[in-house]
Protein backbone atom coordinates (compact mmCIF):
# COMPACT_ATOMS: atom_id res chain seq x y z
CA UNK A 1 82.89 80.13 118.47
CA UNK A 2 79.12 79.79 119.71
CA UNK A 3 76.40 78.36 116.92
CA UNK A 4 74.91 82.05 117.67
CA UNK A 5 77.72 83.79 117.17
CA UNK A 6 78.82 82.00 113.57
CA UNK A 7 75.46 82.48 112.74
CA UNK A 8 75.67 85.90 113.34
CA UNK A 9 78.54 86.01 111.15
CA UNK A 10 77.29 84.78 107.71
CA UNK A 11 74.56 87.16 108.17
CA UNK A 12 76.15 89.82 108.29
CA UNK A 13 78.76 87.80 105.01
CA UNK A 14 75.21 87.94 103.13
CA UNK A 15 74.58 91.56 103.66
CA UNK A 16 77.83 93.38 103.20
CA UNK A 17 80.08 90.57 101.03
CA UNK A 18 78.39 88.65 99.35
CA UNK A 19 75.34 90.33 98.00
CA UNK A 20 75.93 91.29 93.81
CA UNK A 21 72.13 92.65 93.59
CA UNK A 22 72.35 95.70 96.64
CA UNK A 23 76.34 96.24 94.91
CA UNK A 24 74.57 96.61 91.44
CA UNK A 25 71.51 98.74 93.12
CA UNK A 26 73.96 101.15 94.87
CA UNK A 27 76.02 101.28 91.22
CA UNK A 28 73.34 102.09 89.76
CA UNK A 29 72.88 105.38 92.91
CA UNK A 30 76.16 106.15 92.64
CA UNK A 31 75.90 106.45 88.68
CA UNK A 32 73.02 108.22 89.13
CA UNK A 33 74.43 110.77 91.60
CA UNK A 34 77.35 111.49 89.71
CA UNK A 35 75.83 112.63 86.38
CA UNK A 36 74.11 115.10 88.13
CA UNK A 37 77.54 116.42 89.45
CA UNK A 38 79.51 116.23 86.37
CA UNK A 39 78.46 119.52 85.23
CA UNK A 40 79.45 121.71 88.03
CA UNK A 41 82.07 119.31 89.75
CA UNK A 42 83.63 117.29 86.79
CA UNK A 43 86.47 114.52 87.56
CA UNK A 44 87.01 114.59 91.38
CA UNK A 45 88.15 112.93 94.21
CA UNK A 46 86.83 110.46 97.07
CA UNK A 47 89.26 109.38 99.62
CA UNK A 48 89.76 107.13 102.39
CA UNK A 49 91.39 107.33 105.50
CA UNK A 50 92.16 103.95 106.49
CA UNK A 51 94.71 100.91 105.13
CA UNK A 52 91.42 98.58 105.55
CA UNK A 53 89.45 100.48 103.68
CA UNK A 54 92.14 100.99 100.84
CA UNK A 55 92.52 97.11 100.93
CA UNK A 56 88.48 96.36 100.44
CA UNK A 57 88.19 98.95 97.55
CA UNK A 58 91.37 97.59 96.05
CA UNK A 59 90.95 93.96 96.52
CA UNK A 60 87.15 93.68 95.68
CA UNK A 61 87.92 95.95 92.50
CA UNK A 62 85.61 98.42 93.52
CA UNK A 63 87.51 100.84 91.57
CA UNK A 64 86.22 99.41 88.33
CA UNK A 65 82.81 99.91 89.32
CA UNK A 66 83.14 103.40 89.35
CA UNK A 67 82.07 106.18 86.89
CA UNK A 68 84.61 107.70 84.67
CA UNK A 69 85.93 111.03 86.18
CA UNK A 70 85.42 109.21 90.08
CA UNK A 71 88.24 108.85 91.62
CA UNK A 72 88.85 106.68 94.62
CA UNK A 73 92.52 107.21 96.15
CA UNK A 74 93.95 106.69 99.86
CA UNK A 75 95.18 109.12 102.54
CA UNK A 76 97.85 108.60 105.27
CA UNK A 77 95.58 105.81 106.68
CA UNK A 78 98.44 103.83 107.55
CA UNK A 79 100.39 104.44 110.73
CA UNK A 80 103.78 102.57 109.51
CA UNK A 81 104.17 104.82 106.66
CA UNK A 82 103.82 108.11 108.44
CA UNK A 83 106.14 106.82 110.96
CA UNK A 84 110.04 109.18 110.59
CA UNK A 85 112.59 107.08 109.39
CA UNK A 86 114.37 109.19 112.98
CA UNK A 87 112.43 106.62 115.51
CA UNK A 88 113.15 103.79 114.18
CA UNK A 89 117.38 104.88 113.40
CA UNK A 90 116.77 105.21 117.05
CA UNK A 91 115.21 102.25 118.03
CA UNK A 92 117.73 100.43 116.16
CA UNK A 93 120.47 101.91 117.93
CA UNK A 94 119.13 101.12 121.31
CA UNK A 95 118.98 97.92 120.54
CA UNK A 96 122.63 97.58 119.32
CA UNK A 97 123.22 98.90 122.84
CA UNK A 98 121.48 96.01 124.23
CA UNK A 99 118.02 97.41 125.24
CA UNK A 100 115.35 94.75 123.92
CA UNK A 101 113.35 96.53 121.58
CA UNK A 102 109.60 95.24 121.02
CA UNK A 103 107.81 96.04 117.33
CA UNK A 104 105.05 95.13 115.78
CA UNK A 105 105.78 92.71 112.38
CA UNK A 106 105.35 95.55 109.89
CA UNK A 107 107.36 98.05 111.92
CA UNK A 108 110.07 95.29 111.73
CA UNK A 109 110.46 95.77 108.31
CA UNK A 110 110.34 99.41 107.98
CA UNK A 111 113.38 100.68 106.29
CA UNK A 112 115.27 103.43 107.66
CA UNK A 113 116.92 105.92 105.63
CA UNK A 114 120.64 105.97 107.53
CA UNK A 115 121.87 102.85 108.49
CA UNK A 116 123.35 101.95 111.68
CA UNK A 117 126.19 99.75 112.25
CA UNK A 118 125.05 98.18 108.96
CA UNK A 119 121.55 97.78 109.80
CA UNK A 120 118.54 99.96 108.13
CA UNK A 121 115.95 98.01 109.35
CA UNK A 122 115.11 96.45 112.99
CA UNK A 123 114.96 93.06 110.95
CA UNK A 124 118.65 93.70 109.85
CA UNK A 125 119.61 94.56 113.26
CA UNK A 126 118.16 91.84 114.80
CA UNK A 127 119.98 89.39 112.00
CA UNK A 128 123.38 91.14 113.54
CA UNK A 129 122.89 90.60 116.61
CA UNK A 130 120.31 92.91 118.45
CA UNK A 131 117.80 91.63 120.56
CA UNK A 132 114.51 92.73 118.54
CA UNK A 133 111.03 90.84 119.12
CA UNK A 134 107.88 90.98 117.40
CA UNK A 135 104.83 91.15 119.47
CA UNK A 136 100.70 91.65 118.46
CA UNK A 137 100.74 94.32 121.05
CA UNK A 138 101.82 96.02 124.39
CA UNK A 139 100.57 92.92 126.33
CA UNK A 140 103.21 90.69 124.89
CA UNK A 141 106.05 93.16 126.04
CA UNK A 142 105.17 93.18 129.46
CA UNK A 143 104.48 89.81 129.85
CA UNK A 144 108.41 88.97 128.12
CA UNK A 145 109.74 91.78 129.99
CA UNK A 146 108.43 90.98 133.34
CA UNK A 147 110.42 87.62 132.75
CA UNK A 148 113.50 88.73 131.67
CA UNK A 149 114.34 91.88 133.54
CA UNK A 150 116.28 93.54 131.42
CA UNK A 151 115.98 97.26 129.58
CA UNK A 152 113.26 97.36 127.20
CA UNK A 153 111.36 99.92 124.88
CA UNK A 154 107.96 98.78 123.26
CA UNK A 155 108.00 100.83 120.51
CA UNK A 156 104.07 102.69 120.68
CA UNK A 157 103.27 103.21 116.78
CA UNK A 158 99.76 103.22 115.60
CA UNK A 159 96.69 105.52 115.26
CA UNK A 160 93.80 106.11 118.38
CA UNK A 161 92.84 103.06 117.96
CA UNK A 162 95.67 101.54 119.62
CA UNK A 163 96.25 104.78 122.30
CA UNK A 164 93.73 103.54 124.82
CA UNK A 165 95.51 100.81 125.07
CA UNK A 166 98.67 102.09 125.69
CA UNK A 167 97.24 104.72 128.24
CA UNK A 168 95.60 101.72 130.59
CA UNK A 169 98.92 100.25 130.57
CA UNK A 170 100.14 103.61 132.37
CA UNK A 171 96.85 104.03 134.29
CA UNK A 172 96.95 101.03 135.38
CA UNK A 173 100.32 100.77 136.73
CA UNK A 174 100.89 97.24 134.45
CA UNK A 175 104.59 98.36 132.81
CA UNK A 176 107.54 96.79 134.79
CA UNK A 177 109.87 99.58 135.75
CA UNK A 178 112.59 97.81 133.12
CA UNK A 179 109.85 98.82 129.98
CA UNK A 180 109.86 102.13 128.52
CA UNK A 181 107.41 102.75 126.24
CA UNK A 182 108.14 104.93 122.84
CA UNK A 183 105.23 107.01 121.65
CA UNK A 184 104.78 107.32 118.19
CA UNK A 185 100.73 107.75 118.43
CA UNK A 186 99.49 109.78 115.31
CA UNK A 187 96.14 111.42 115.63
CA UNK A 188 94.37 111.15 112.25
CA UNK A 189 92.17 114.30 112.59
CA UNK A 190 94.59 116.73 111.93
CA UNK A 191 96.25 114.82 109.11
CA UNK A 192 93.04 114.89 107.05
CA UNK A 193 92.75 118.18 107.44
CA UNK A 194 96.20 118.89 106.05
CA UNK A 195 96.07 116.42 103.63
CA UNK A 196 92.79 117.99 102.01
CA UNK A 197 94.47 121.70 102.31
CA UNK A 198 97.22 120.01 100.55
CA UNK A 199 95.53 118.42 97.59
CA UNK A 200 93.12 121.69 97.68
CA UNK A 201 95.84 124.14 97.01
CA UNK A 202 97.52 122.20 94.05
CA UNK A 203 94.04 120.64 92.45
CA UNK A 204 91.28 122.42 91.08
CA UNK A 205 89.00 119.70 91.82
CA UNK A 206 90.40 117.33 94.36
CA UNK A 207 88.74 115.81 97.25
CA UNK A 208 84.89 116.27 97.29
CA UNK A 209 84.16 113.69 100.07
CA UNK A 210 85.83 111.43 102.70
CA UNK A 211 85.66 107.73 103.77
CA UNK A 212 86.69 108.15 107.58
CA UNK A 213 88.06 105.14 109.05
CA UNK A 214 86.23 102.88 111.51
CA UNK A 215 88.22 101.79 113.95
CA UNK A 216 89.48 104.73 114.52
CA UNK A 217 85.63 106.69 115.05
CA UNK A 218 84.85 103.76 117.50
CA UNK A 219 87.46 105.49 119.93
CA UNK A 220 87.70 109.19 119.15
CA UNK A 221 83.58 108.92 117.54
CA UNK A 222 81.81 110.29 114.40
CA UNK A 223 82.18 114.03 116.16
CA UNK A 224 86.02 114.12 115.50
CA UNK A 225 85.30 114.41 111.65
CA UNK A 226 83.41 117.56 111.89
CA UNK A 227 85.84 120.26 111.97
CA UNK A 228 86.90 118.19 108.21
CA UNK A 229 83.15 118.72 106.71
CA UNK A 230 82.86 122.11 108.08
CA UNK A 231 86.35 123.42 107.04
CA UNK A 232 86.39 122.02 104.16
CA UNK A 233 82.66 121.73 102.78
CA UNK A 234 82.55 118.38 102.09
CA UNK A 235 80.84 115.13 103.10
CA UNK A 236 82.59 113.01 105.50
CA UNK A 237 81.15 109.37 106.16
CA UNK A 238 82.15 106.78 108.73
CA UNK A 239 81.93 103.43 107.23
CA UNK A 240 82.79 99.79 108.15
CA UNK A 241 85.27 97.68 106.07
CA UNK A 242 82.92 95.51 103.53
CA UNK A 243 82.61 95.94 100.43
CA UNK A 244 78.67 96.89 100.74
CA UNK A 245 79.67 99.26 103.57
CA UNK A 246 82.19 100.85 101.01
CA UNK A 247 79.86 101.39 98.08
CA UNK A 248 77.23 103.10 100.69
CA UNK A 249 79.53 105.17 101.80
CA UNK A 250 80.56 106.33 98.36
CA UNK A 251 76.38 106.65 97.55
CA UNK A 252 75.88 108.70 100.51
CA UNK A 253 78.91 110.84 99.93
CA UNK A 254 77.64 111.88 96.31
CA UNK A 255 74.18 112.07 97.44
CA UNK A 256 75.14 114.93 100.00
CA UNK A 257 77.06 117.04 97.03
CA UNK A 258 73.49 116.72 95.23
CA UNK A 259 71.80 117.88 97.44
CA UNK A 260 74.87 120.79 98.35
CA UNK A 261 75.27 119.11 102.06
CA UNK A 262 78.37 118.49 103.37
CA UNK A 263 77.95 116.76 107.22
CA UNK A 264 79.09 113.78 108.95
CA UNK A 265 77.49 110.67 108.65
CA UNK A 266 77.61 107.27 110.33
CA UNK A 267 77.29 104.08 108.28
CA UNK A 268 79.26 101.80 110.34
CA UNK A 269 76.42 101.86 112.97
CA UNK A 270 77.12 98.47 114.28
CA UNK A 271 80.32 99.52 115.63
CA UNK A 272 80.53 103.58 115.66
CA UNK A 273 78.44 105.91 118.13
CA UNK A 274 78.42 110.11 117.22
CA UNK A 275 80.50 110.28 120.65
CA UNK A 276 82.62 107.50 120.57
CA UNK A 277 84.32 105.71 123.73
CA UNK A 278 84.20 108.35 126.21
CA UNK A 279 85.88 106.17 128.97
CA UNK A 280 88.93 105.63 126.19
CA UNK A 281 89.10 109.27 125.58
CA UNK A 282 89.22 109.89 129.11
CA UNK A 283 92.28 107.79 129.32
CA UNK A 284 93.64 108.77 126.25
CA UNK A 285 94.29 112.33 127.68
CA UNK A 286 95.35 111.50 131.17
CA UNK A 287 98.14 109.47 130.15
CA UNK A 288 99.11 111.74 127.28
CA UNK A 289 99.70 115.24 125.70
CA UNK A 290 98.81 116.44 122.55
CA UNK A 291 102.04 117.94 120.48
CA UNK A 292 103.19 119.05 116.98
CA UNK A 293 104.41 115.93 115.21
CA UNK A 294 106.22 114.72 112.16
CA UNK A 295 104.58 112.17 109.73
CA UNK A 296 107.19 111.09 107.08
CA UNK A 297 106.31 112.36 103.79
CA UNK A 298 104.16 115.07 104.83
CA UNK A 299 105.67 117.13 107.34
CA UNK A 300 105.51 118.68 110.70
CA UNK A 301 101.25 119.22 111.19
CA UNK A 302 99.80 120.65 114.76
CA UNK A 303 98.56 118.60 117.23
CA UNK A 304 98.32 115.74 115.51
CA UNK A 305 100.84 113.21 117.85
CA UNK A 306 100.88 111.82 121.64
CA UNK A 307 103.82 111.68 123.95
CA UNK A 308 103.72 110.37 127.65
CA UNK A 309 102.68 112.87 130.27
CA UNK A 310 104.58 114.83 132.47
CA UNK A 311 102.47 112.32 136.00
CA UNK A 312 103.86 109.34 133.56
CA UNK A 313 107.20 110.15 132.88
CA UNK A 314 109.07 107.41 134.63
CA UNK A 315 108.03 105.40 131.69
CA UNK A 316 108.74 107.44 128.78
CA UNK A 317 111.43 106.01 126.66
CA UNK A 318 112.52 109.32 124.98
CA UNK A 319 112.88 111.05 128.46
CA UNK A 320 115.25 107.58 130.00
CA UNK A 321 117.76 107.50 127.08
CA UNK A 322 117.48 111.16 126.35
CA UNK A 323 116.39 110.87 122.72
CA UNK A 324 115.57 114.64 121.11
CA UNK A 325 112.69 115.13 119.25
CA UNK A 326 112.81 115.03 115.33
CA UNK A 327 114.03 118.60 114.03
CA UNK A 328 111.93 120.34 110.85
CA UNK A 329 114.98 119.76 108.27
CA UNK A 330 115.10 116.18 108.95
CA UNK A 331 111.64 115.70 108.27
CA UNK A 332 112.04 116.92 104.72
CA UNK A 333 114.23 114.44 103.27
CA UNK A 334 113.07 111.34 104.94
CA UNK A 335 112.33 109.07 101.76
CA UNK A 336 114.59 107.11 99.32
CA UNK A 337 116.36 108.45 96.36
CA UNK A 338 113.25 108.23 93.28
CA UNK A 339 110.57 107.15 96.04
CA UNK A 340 107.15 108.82 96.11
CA UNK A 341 105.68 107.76 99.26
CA UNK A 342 104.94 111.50 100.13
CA UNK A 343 102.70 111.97 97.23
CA UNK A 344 100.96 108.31 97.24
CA UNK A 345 100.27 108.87 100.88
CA UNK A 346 98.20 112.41 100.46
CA UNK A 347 96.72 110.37 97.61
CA UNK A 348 98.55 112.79 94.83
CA UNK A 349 99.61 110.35 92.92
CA UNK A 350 98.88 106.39 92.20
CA UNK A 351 101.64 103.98 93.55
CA UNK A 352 102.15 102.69 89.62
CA UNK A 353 103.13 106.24 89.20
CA UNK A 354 106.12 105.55 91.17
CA UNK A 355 109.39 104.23 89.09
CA UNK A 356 110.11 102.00 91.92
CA UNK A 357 107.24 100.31 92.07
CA UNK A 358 107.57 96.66 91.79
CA UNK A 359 110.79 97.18 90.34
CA UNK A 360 113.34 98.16 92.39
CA UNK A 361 110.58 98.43 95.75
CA UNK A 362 108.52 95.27 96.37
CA UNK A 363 106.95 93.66 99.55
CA UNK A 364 109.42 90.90 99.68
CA UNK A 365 111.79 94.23 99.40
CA UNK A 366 110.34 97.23 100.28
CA UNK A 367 112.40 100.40 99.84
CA UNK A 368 109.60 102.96 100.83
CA UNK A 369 107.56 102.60 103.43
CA UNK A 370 104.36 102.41 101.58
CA UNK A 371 105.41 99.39 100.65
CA UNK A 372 105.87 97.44 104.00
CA UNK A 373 102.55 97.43 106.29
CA UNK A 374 99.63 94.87 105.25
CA UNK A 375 97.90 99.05 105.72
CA UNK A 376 100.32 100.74 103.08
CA UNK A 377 98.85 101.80 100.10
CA UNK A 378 101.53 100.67 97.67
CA UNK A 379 101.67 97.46 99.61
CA UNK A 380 97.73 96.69 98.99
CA UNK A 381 98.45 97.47 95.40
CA UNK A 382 100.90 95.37 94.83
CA UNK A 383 99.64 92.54 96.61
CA UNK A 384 95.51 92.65 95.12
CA UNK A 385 95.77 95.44 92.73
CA UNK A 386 95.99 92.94 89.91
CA UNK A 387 94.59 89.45 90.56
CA UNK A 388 91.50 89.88 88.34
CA UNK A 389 89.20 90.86 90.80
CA UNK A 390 87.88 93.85 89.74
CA UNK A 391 87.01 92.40 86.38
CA UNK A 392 85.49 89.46 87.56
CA UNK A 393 82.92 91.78 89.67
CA UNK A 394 82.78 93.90 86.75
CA UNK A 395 81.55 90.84 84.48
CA UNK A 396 78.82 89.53 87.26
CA UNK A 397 77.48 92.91 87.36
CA UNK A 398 77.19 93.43 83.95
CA UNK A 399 79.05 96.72 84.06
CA UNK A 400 81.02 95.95 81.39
């Protein structure tokens, strides 16, 4: 790394880390802002879209420097958990056939909810005798395929963020004819909209603002989120993954319901344009089509997946081993016995709410699949939601 370029770095450490007077000024905003809404709003609901955003609120403690009656929970901003139990039976059972099956480390771990030939998990399939390999991304599985030559799927889970990526890889001509790839793309759009209508129908006051996720807004931009603040009437706020970032966002958000505004804004500047990555988008959509998709513990929601293209389809592993899509009725039961991923993930309900939480489900043995990706919600909580952080920030602000 360049002199510059660290420099660079612990600049931008001061600003949005490590900087107790601007948390305790915006504390103060946020404070501020929120006794003006108690009145008409009371107790409501702010939540984020994104695993890294869950993690910074969670492991900073932000939560405790909240007002009474201010609520900060997560949405399905984690790709893993939203992923049907279906896919990865599937991918299991490909690889007992012998197909090499390439995962990311998370997805490794994912429990499924039938097991196959004793496996419920590509880990446990692998430990019996399938050929399973983790990889950081698509790269890795052509550059192992191209060696080996045999069948191969590289199983395609994640959010936009990660779609580009994948569609270059078709664009480009760069998969071996011996690598299929799976697509399990979610669009995250659509899922906040159905997670709000959710929450909306069963809570008087529920979700009065969003934190949309960053990496995702540098691909699809800021102008994806509108259709949320104008359906629903609320703020919506694009914000980077600090902890100063966080607490802005959270000011601006209750600053708009004060002033009865509810429009998308753009914190995460440095990173995040109104349009977004036009030249990704443009890929995006030539290598794939937008369908109806399941996300496991939600339900079937509109236009809110990708599968390969019709021009592409000589690399599409559900079209080469023929695998159907998920029906409705499958999609209904798809957690553990006692598990309540579904409601955790639409932020209904807390993970500590669940009577398998770090009990019978823990990271070192997940059951649901909140509980698996570095992104899941029960995951983060388990891992940061008590190691004394939020008090100690608590103390050095004098909030307590």
């Amino acid at each position: 790394m360049s002199e510059e370029a660290s420099e660079t770095i612990k600049s931008l450490e001061k600003i949005f880390r490590n900087n107790a007077n601007l948390a305790k000024t915006l504390v103060g905003y946020i404070d501020k802002f929120y006794s003006k809404l108690q009145k008409d709003f009371g107790s409501f609901k702010i939540m984020d879209f994104c695993g890294t955003h869950e993690w910074t609120i969670t492991h900073y403690g932000l939560r405790s420097l909240m007002p009474e009656g201010l609520e900060l929970v997560a949405g399905p901003g984690c790709p893993v958990c939203v992923t049907p139990s279906y896919y990865i039976e599937n991918a299991i059972r490909l690889g007992f056939e012998g197909i090499v099956i390439y995962t990311y480390g998370d997805v490794y771990r994912l429990p499924s909810l039938k097991p196959l030939n004793g496996a419920s998990s590509l880990a446990e399939a692998k430990a019996l005798g399938a050929e399973i390999k983790i990889v950081t991304g698509i790269g890795d599985a052509i550059l192992d395929a191209r060696a080996h030559g045999k069948e191969a799927v590289f199983l395609g889970i994640g959010f936009e963020t990660v779609a580009s990526g994948y569609a270059q890889t078709l664009i480009s001509n760069l998969l071996p004819e011996n690598l299929k790839l799976m697509s399990l793309v979610k669009l995250t759009p659509p899922a906040m909209i159905a997670t709000v209508d959710i929450l909306e129908k069963e809570e008087e006051n529920s979700v009065k603002g969003i934190i949309a996720p960053g990496h995702v807004s540098t691909i699809i931009g800021a102008k994806s989120w509108k259709p949320v603040a104008d359906r629903h009437k609320i703020p919506v706020v694009v914000t980077g993954f600090e902890p100063i970032d966080v607490l802005i966002a959270i000011a601006e958000i209750l600053k708009q319901l004060v002033k009865g505004e509810a429009k998308v804004s753009i914190e995460y500047t440095r990173a995040v344009s109104w349009e977004g990555d036009l030249k990704a988008q443009e890929m995006i959509c030539r290598a794939f089509k937008v369908v109806e998709d399941a996300w496991r513990g939600i339900g079937f929601l509109p236009e809110s997946g990708l599968r390969i293209s019709d021009r592409f389809a000589s690399f599409d592993a559900f079209r080469e081993y023929e695998i159907p899509e998920i029906a409705p009725e499958s999609c209904q039961a798809d957690l553990p016995k006692g598990c309540r991923c579904a409601e955790v993930v639409i932020g209904k309900e807390k993970p500590t709410n669940c009577p398998l939480f770090m009990k019978k489900c823990t990271p070192s043995s997940p059951v649901g699949p909140c509980m698996v990706s570095l992104e899941g919600t029960c995951a983060i909580w388990a891992r940061f939601g008590a190691n004394g952080l939020a008090d100690r920030i608590a103390d050095e602000l004098e909030l307590r």
